[in-house]
Protein backbone atom coordinates (compact mmCIF):
# COMPACT_ATOMS: atom_id res chain seq x y z
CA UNK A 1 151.93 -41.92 98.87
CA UNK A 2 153.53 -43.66 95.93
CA UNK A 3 153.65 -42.10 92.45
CA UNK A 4 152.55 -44.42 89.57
CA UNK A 5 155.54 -44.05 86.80
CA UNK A 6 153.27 -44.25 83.48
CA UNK A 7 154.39 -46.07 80.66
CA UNK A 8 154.09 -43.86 77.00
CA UNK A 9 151.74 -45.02 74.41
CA UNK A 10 152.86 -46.46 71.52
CA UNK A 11 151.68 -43.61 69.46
CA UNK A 12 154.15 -41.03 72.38
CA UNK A 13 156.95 -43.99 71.41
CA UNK A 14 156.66 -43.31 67.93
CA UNK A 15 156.63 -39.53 67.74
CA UNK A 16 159.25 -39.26 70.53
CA UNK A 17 161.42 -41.14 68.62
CA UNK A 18 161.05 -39.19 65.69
CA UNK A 19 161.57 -36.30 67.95
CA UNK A 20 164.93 -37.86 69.01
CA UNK A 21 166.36 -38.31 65.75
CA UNK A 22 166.57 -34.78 65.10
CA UNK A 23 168.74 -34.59 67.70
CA UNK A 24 172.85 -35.20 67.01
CA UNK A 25 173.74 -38.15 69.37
CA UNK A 26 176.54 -37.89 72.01
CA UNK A 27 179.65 -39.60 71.05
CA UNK A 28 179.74 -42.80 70.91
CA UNK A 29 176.25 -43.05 70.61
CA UNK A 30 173.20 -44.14 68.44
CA UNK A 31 169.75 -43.06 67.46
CA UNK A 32 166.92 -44.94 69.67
CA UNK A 33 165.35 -47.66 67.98
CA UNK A 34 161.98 -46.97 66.63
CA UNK A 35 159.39 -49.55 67.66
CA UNK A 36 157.25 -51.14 65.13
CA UNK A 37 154.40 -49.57 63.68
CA UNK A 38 151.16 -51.20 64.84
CA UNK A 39 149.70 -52.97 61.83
CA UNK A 40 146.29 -51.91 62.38
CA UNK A 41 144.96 -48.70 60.67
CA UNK A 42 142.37 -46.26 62.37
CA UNK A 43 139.59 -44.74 60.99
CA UNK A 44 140.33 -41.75 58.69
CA UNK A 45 138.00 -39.14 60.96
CA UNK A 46 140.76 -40.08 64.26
CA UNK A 47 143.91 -40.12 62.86
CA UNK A 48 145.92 -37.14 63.43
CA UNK A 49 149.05 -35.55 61.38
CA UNK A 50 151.93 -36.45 63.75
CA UNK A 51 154.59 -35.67 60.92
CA UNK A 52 157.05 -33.20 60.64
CA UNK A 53 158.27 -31.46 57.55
CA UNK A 54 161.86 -31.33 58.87
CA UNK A 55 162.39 -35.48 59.93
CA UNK A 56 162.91 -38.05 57.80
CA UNK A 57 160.06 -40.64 57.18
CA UNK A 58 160.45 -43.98 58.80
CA UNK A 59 162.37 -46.50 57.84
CA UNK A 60 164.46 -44.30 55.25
CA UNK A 61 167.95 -43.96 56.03
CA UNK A 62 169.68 -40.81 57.99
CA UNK A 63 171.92 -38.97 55.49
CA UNK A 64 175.70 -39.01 57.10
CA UNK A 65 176.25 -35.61 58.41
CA UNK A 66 178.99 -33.65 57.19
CA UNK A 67 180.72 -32.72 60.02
CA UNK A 68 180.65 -28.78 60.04
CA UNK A 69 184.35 -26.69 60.41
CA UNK A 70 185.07 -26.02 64.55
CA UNK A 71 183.72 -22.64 64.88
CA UNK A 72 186.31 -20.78 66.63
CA UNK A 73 184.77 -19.18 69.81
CA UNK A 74 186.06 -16.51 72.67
CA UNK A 75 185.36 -17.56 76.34
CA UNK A 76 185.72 -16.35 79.73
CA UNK A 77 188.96 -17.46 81.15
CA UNK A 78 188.37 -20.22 83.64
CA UNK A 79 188.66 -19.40 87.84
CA UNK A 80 191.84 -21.76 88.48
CA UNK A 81 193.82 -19.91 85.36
CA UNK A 82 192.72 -16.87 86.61
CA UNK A 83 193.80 -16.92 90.10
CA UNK A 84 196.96 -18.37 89.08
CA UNK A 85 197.79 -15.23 87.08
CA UNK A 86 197.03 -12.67 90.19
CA UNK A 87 198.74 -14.47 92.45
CA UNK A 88 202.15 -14.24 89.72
CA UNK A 89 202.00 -18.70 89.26
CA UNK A 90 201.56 -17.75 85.50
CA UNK A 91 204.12 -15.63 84.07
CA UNK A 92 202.16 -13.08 81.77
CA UNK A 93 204.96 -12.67 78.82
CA UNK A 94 203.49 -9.67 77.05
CA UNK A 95 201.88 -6.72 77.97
CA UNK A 96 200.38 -3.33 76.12
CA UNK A 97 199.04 -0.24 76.96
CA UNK A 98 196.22 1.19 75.04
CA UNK A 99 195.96 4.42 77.15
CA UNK A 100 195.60 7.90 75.06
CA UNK A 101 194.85 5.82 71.66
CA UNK A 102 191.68 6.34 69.43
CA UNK A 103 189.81 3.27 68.64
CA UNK A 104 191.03 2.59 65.48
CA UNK A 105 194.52 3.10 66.71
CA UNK A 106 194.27 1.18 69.29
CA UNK A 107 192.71 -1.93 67.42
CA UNK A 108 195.56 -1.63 64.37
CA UNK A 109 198.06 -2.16 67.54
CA UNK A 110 196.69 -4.91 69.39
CA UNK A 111 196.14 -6.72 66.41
CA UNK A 112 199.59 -6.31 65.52
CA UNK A 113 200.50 -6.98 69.16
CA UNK A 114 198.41 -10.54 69.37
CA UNK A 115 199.68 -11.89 66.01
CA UNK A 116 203.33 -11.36 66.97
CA UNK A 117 202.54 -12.46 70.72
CA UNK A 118 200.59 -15.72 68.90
CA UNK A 119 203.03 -16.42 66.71
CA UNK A 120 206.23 -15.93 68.96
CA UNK A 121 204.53 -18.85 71.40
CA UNK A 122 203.61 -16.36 74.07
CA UNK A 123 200.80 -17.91 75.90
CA UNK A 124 198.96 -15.06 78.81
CA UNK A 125 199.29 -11.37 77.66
CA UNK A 126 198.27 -8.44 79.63
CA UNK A 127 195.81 -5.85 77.83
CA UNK A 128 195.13 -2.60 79.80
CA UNK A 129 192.67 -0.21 78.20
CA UNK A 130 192.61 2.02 80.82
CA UNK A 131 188.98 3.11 83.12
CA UNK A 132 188.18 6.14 81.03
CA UNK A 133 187.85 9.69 83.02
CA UNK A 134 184.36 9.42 82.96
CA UNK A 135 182.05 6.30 83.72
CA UNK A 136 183.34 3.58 81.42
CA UNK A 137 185.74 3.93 79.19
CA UNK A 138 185.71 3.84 75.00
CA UNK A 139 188.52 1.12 75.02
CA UNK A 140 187.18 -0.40 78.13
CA UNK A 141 184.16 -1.37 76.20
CA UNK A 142 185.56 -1.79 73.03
CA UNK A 143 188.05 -4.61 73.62
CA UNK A 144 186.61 -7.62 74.73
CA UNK A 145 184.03 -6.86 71.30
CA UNK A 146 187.51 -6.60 69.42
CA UNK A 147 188.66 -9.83 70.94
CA UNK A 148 185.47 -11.78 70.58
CA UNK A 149 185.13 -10.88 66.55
CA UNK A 150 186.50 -12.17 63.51
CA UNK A 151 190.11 -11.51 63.39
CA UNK A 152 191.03 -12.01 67.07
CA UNK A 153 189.20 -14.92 67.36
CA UNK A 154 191.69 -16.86 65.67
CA UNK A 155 194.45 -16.18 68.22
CA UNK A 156 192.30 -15.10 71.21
CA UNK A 157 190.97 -18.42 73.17
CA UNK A 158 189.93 -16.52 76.19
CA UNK A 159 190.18 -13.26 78.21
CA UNK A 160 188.96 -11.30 81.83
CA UNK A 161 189.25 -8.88 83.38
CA UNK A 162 192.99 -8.66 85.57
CA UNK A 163 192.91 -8.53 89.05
CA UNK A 164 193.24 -5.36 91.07
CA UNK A 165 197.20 -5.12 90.99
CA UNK A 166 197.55 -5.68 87.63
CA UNK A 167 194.98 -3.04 86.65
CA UNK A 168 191.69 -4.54 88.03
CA UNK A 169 188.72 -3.87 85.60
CA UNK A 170 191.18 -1.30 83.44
CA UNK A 171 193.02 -4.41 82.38
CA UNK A 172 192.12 -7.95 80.77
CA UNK A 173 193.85 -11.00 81.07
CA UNK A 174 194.35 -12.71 77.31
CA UNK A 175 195.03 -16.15 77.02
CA UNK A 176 196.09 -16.95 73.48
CA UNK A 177 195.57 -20.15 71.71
CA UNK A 178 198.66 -22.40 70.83
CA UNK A 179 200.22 -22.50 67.97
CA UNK A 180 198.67 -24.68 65.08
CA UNK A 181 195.31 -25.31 66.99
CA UNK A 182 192.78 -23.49 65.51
């Protein structure tokens, strides 16, 4: 059995237009075309409200946006980096150990340890936090929050836990950003 493909209304045209300029086009790119508005008016009692407080009316021109500061955001570290650094193909050039530190100990040192590592061009660092005696850890759970918030972010670009010989899930791989890229 074939399927039909059905066409859209004008009236699905227009609003799905509308619809699509609210939308920031892919580079490169530029807003669909809106087709013409038929020139013949219903009856007051069928038409319906298809506007929307938030898009601009027809015809009137798209303010230029203002293109917003790069919002500086922690991710997982990505599969090929991280096998590399098990298997000892990326030299990790700085390591620390949090173990027997309270929390705000601990987070006044690796701050102080990721600045200098950032800004001496060091590139993978090793973090170990340790397992905790019992269930999970304070620092265990604490650090990646650390290195996802404000004042890591600028030199952390990503992080996960190390593999097994390197301290497995008591450890986190850090990749820092390079210098002068923020």
């Amino acid at each position: 059995m074939s399927r039909r493909r059905k066409s859209l209304t004008e009236e699905d045209l227009i609003l799905w237009s509308r619809v699509a300029r609210t939308a920031v086009p892919l580079k490169g790119r530029t807003y669909p075309e809106e087709p013409e508005q038929p020139a013949t008016k219903a009856p007051a009692d069928t038409v319906q409200d298809l506007s929307f407080p938030a898009v601009t009316p027809v015809g009137a021109p798209i303010p230029p946006q203002t293109p917003k500061k790069k919002e500086l955001v922690v991710r997982k570290l990505d599969q090929p980096t991280r096998t590399k650094l098990a298997k000892g193909r990326l030299e990790i050039t700085g390591r620390i150990d949090l173990h027997g530190m309270t929390q705000d100990e601990a987070h006044a040192v690796l701050q102080a340890f990721l600045f200098r590592a950032y800004h001496s061009g060091q590139r993978y660092v090793l973090v170990i936090t340790g397992k905790g005696s019992t269930g999970e850890g304070v620092l265990r759970r604490a650090v990646p929050r650390w290195l996802a918030s404000d004042p890591f972010r600028q030199y952390v670009g990503s992080y996960e836990d190390a593999a097994r010989h390197h301290g497995g899930h008591g450890a986190l791989y850090v990749r820092l950003r390079k210098r002068g890229i923020r």
